[in-house]
C-alpha atoms as a PDB file:
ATOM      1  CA  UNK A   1     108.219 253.045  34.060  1.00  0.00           C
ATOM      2  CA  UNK A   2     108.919 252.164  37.384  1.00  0.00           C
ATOM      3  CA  UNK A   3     112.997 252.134  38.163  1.00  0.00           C
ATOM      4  CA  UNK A   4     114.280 249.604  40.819  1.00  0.00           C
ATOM      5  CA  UNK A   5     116.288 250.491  43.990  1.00  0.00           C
ATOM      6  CA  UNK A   6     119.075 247.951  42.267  1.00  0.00           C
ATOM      7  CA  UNK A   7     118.639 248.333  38.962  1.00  0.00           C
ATOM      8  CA  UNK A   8     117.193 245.329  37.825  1.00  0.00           C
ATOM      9  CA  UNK A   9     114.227 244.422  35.180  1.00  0.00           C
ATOM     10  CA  UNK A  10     110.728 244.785  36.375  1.00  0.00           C
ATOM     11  CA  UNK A  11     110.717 240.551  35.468  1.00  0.00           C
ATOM     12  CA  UNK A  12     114.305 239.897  37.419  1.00  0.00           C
ATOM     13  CA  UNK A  13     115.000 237.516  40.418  1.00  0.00           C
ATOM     14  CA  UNK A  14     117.328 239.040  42.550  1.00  0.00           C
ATOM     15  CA  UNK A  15     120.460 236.861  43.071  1.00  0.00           C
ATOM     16  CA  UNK A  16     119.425 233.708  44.779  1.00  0.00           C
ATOM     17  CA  UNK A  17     121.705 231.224  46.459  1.00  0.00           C
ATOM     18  CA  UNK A  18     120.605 227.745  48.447  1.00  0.00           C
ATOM     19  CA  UNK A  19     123.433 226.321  50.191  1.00  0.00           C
ATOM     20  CA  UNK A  20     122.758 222.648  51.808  1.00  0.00           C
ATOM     21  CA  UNK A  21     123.638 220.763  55.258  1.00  0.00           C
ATOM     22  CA  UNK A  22     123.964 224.332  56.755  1.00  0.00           C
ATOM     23  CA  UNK A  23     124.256 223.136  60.466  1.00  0.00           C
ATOM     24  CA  UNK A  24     125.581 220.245  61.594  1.00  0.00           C
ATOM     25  CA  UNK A  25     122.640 218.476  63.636  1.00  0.00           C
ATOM     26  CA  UNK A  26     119.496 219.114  61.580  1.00  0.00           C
ATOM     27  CA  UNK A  27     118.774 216.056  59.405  1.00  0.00           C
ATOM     28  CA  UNK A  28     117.739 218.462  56.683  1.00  0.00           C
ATOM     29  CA  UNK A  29     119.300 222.167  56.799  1.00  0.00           C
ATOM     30  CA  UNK A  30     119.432 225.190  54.051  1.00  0.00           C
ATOM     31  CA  UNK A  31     120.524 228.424  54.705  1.00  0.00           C
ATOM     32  CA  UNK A  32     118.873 230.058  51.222  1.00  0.00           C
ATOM     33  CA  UNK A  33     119.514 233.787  50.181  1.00  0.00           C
ATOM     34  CA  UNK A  34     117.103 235.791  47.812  1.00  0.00           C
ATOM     35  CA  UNK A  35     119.650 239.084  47.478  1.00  0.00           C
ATOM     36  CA  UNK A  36     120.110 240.143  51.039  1.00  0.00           C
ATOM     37  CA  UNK A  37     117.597 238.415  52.858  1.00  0.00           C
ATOM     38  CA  UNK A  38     118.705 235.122  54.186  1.00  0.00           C
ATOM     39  CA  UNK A  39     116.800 232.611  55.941  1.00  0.00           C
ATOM     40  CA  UNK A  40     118.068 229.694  57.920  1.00  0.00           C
ATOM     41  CA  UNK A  41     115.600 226.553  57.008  1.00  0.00           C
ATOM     42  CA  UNK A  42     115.915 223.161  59.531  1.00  0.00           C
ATOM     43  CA  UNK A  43     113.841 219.810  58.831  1.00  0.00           C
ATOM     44  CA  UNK A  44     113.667 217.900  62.179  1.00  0.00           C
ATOM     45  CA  UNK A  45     111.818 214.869  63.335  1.00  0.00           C
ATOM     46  CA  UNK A  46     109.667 214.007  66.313  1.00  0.00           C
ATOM     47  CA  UNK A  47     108.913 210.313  66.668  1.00  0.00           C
ATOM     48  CA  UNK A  48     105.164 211.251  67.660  1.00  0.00           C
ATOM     49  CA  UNK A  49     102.836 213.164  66.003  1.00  0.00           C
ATOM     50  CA  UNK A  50     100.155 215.971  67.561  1.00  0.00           C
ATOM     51  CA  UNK A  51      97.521 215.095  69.662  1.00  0.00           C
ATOM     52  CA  UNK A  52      94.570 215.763  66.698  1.00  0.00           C
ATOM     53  CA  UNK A  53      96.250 213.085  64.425  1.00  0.00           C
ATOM     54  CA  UNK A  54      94.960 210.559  66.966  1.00  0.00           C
ATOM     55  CA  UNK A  55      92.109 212.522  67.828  1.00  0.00           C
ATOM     56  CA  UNK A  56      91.230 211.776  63.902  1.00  0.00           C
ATOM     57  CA  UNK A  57      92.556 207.964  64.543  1.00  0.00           C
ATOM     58  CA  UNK A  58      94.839 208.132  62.059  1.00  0.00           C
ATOM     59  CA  UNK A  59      97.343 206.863  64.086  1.00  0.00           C
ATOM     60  CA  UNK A  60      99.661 205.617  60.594  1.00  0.00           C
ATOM     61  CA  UNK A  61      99.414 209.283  59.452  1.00  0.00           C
ATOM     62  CA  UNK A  62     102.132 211.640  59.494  1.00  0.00           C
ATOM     63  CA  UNK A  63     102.608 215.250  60.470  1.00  0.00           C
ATOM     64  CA  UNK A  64     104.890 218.125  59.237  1.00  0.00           C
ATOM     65  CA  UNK A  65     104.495 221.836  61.048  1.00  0.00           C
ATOM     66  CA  UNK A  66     106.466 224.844  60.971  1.00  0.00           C
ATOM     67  CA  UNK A  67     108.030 227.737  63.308  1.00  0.00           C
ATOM     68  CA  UNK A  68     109.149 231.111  62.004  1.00  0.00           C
ATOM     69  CA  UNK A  69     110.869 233.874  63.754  1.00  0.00           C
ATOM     70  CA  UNK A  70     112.888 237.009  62.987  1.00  0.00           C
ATOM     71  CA  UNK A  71     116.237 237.566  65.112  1.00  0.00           C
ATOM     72  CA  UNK A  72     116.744 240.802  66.448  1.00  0.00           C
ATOM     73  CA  UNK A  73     119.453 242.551  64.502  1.00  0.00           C
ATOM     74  CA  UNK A  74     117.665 240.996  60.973  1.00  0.00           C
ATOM     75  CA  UNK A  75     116.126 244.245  60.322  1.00  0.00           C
ATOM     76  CA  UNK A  76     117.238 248.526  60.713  1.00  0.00           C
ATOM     77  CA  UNK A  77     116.109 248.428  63.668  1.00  0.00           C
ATOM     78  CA  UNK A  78     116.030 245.385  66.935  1.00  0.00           C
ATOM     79  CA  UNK A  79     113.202 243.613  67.651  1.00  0.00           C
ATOM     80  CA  UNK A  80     112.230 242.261  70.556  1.00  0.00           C
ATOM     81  CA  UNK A  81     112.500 238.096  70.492  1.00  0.00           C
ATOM     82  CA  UNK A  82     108.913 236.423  71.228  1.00  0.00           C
ATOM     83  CA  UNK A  83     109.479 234.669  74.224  1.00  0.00           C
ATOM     84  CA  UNK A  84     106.005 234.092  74.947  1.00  0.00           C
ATOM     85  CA  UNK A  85     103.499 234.153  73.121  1.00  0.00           C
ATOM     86  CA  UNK A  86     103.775 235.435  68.625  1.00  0.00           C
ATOM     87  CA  UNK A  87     102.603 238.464  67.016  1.00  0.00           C
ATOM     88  CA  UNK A  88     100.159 237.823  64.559  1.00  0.00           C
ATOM     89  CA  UNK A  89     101.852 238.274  61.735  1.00  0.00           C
ATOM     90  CA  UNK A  90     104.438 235.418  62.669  1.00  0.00           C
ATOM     91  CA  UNK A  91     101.582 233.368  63.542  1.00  0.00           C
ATOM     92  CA  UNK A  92     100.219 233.998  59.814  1.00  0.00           C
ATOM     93  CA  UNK A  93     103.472 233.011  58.597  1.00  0.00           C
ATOM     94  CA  UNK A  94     104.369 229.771  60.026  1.00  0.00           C
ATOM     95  CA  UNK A  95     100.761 228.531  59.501  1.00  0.00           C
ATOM     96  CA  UNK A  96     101.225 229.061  55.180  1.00  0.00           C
ATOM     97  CA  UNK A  97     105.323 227.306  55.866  1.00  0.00           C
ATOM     98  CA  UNK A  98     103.530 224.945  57.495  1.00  0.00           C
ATOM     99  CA  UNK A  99     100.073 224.051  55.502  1.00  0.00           C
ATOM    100  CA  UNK A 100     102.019 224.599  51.913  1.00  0.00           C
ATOM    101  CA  UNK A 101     104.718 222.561  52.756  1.00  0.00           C
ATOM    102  CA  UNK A 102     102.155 219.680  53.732  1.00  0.00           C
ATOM    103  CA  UNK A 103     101.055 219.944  50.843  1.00  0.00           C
ATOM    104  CA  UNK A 104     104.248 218.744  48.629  1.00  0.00           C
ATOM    105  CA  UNK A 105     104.149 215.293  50.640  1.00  0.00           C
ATOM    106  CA  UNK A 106     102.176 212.515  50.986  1.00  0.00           C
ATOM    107  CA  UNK A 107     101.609 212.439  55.045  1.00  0.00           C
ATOM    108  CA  UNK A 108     100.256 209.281  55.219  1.00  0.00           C
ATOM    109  CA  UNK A 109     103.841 207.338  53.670  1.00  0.00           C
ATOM    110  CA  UNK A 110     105.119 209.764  56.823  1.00  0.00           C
ATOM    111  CA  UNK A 111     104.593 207.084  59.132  1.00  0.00           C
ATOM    112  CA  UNK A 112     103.857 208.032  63.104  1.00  0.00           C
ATOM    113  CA  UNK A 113     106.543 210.872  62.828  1.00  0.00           C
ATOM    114  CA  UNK A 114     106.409 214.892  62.855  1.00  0.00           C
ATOM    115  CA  UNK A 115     109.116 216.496  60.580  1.00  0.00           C
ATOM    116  CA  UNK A 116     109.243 219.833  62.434  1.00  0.00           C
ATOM    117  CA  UNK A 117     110.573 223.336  60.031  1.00  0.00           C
ATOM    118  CA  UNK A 118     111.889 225.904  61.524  1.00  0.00           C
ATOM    119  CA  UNK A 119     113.028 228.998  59.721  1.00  0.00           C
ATOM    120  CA  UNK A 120     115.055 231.983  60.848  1.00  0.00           C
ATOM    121  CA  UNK A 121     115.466 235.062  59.623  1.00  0.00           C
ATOM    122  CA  UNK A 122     119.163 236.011  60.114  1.00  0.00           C
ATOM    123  CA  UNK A 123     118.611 239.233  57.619  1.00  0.00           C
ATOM    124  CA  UNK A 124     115.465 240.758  56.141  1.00  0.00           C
ATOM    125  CA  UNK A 125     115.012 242.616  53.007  1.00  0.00           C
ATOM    126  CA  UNK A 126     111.568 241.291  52.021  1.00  0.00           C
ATOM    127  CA  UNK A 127     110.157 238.253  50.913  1.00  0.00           C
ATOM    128  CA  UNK A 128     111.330 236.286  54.371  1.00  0.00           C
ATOM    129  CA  UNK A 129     108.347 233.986  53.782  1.00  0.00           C
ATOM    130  CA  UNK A 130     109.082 233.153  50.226  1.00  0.00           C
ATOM    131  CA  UNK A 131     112.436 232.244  50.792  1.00  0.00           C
ATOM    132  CA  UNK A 132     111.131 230.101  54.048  1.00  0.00           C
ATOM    133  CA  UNK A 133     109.426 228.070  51.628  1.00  0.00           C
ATOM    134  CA  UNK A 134     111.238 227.683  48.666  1.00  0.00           C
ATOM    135  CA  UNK A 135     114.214 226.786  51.047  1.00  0.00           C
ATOM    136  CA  UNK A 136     112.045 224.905  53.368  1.00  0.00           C
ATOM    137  CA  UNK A 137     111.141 222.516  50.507  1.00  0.00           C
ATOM    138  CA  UNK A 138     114.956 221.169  49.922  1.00  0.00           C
ATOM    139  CA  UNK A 139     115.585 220.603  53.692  1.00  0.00           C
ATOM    140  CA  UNK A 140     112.171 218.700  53.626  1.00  0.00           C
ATOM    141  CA  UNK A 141     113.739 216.091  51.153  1.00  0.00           C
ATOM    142  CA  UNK A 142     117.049 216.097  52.464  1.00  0.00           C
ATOM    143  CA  UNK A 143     115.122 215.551  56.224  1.00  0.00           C
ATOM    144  CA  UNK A 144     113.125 212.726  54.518  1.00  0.00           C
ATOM    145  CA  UNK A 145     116.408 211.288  52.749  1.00  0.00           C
ATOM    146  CA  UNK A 146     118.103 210.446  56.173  1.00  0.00           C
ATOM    147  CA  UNK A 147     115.163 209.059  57.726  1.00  0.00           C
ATOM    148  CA  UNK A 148     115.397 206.877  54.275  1.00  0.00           C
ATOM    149  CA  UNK A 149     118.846 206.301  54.868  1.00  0.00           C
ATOM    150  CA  UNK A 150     118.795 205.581  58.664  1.00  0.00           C
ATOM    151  CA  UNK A 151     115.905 202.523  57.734  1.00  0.00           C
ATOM    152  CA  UNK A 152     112.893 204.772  59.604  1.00  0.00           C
ATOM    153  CA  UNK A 153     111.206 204.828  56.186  1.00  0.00           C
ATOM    154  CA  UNK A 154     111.266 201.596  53.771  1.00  0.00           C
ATOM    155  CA  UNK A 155     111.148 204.519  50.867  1.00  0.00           C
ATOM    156  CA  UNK A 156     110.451 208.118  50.308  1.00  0.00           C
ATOM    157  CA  UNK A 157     107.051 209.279  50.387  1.00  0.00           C
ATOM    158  CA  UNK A 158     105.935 211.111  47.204  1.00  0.00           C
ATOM    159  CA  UNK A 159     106.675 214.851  46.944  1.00  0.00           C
ATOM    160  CA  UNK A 160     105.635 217.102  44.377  1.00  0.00           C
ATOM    161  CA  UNK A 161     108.289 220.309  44.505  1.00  0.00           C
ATOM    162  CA  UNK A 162     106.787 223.487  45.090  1.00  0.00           C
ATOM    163  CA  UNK A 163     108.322 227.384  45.550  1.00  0.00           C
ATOM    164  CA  UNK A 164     107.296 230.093  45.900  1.00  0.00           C
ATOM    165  CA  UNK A 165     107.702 234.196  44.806  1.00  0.00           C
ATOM    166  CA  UNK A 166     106.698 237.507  45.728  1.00  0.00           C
ATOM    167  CA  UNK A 167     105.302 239.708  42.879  1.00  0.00           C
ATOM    168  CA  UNK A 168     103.758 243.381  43.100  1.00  0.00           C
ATOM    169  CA  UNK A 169     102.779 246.571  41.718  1.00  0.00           C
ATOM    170  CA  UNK A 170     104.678 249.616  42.073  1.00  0.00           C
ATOM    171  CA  UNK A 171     103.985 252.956  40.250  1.00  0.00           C
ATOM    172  CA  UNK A 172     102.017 250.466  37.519  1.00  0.00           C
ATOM    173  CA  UNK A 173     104.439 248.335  36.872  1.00  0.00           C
ATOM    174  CA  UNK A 174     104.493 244.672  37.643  1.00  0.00           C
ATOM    175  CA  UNK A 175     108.062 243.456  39.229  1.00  0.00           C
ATOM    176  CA  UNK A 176     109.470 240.279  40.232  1.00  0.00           C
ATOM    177  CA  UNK A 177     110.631 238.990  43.844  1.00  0.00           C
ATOM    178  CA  UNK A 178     110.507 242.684  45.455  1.00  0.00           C
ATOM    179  CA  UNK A 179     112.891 243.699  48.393  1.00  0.00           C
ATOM    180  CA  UNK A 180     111.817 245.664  51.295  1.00  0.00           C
ATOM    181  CA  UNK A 181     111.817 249.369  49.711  1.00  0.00           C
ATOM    182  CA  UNK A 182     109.597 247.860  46.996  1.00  0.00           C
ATOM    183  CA  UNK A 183     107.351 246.434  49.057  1.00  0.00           C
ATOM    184  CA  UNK A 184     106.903 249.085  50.568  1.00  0.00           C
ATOM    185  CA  UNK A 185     105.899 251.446  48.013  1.00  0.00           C
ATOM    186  CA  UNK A 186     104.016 248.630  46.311  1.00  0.00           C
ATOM    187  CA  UNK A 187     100.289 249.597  45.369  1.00  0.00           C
ATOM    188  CA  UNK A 188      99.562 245.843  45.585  1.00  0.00           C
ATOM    189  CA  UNK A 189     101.654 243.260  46.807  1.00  0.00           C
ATOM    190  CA  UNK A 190     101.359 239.279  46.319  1.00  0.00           C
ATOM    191  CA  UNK A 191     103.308 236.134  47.582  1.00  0.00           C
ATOM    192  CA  UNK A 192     102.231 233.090  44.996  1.00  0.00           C
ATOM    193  CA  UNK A 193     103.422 229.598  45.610  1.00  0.00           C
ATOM    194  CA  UNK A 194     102.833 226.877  43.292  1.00  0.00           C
ATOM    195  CA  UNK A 195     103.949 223.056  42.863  1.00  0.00           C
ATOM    196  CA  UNK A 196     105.764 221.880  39.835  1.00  0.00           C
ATOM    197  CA  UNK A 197     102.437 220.932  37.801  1.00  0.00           C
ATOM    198  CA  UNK A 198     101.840 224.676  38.183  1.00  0.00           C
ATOM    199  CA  UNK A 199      99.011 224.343  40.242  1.00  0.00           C
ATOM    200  CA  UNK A 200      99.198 227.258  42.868  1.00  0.00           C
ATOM    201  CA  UNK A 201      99.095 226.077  46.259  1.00  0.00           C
ATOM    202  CA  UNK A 202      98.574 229.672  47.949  1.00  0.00           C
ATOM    203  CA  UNK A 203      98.099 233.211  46.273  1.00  0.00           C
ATOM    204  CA  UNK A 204      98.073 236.209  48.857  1.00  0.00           C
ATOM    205  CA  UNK A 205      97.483 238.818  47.725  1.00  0.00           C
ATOM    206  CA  UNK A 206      96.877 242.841  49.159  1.00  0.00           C
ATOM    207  CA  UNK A 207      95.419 246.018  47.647  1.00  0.00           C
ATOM    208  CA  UNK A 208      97.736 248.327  49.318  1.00  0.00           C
ATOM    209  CA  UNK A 209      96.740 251.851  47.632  1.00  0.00           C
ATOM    210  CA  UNK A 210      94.639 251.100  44.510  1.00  0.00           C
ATOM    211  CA  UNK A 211      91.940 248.264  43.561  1.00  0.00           C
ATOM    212  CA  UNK A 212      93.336 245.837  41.084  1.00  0.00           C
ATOM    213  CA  UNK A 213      92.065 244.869  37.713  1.00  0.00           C
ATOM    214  CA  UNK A 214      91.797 241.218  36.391  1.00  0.00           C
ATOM    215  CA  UNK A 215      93.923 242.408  33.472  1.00  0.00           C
ATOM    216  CA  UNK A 216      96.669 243.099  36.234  1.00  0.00           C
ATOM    217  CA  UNK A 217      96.055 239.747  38.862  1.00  0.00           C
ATOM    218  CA  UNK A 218      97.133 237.764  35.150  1.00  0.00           C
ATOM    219  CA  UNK A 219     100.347 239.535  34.481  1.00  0.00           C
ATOM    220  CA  UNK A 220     101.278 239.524  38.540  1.00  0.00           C
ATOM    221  CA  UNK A 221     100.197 235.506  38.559  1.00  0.00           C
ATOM    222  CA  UNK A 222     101.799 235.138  35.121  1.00  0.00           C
ATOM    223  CA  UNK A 223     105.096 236.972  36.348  1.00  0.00           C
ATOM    224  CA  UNK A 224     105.117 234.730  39.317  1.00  0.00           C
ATOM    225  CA  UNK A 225     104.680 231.517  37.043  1.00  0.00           C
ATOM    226  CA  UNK A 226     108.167 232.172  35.598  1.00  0.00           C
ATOM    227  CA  UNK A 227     109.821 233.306  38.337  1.00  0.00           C
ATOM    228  CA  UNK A 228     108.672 229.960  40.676  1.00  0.00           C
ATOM    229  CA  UNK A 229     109.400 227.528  37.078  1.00  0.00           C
ATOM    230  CA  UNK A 230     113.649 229.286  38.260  1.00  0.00           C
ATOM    231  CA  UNK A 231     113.182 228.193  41.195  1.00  0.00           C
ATOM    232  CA  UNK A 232     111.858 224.552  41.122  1.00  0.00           C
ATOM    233  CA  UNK A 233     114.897 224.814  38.414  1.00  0.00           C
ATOM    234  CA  UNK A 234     117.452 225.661  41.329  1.00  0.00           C
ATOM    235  CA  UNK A 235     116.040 223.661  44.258  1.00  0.00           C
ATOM    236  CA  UNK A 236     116.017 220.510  41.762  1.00  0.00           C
ATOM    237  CA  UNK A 237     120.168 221.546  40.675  1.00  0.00           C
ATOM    238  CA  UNK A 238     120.661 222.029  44.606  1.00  0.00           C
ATOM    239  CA  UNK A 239     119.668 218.703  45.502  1.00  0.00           C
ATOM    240  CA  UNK A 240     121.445 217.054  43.138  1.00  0.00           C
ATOM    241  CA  UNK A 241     124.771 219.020  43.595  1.00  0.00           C
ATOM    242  CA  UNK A 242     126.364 218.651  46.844  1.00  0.00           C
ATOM    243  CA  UNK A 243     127.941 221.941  46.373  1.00  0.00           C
ATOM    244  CA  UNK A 244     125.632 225.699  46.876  1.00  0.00           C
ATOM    245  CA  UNK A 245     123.749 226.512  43.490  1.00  0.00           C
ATOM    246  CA  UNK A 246     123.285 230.404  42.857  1.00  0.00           C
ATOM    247  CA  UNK A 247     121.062 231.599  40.320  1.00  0.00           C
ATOM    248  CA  UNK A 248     122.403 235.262  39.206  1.00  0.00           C
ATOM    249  CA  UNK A 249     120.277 238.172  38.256  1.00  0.00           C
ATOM    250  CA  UNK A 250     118.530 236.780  35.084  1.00  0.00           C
ATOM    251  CA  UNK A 251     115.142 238.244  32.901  1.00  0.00           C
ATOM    252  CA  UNK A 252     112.338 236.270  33.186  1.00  0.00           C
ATOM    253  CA  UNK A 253     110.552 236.045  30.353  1.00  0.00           C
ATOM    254  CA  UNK A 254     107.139 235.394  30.576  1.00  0.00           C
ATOM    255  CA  UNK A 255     105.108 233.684  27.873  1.00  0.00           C
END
């Protein structure tokens, strides 16, 4: 059996914290915390929307995109900023934000509008994009409540709430929401993010060392079920609680 770095169950969340209206100017704004990474999540709005939404002529249709990027001192060692032009990897990673978070809102109640998502790494110990997105999701509706609020929407679109995990392999055993050492000694490692019908939006997924069975895809999708279920749990108590809702190290159990 497989020990953890920090002692927890192979089916354990680290402790998780989302804490609202982080910055000031941002109609929507989250700074959310899976154990010691934390991720800075804004919800913005452009009063146009990108040049292929009229391309397309649907010129009542909404837009929603999103930006990621790592500061320099969120990881062991600097890295440089990218001034110019993103690696691939953060290109890879603002395109899921971006394309799973579309897919929690109806963009054509969006009206003419881009809500823009940016999210910053301010500390990195694994699952950055997770976090991005499970985060990302709360700002959306608080972004979408203010344009409510403000009279630039005669009501909220309709959302369906969706998170989102990391889940792996590591000497055999299937864990929960891994940090960086985990990851990366994982034999296969997984990000899953589903809505709150549990219907899975995205599942990516990598054969690190050794090929995967079905047997094993299952448990790791079954593992991330439960863990995703806390969250929608969490991001639901956040938004209705002004004040920053922390889920503590907990078991999972899966069914």
């Amino acid at each position: 059996m497989f020990s953890r770095p920090d002692q927890r169950q192979p089916d354990e969340l680290r402790p998780i914290k989302i804490t609202r209206n982080f910055t000031k100017h941002a109609p929507g704004s989250v700074l959310v915390e899976f154990g010691d990474t934390q991720v800075i999540v804004t919800a913005t709005v452009e009063e146009r929307v990108p040049r292929h939404i009229h391309v397309l002529k649907e010129e009542s249709t909404g837009w929603l995109t999103a930006e990621y990027g790592m500061l320099p001192g969120a990881t062991n060692q600097r890295s440089q900023r990218e001034r110019l032009k993103v690696s691939g990897r953060t290109a890879e990673i603002q395109r899921l934000i971006g394309r799973t978070l579309r897919a929690s809102v109806d963009m054509t109640k969006l009206g003419s509008r881009t809500i823009n998502i940016d999210a910053d790494v301010i500390q990195a110990d694994g699952g950055t994009r997770v976090a991005a997105i499970t985060g990302g999701y709360v700002a959306l509706v608080d972004c979408l409540n203010k344009l409510k609020a403000d009279g630039l929407l005669a009501e909220l679109p309709p959302l369906k709430p969706i998170a989102a995990i990391s889940v792996g392999l590591v000497e055999g055993t299937e864990i929960l929401d891994l940090n960086y050492e985990e990851d990366s000694a994982a034999e296969v490692d997984a990000n899953l993010v589903m809505n709150a019908d549990g219907h899975i939006i995205e599942l990516q997924l990598s054969s690190e060392r050794s090929p995967l069975t079905r047997i094993q895809l299952d448990r790791l999708v079954d593992l991330g079920i439960v863990g995703i279920q806390r969250l929608l749990d969490m991001q639901q108590a956040a938004l209705s609680e002004g004040s920053p809702v922390i889920i503590e190290p907990e078991t999972a159990e899966v069914l």
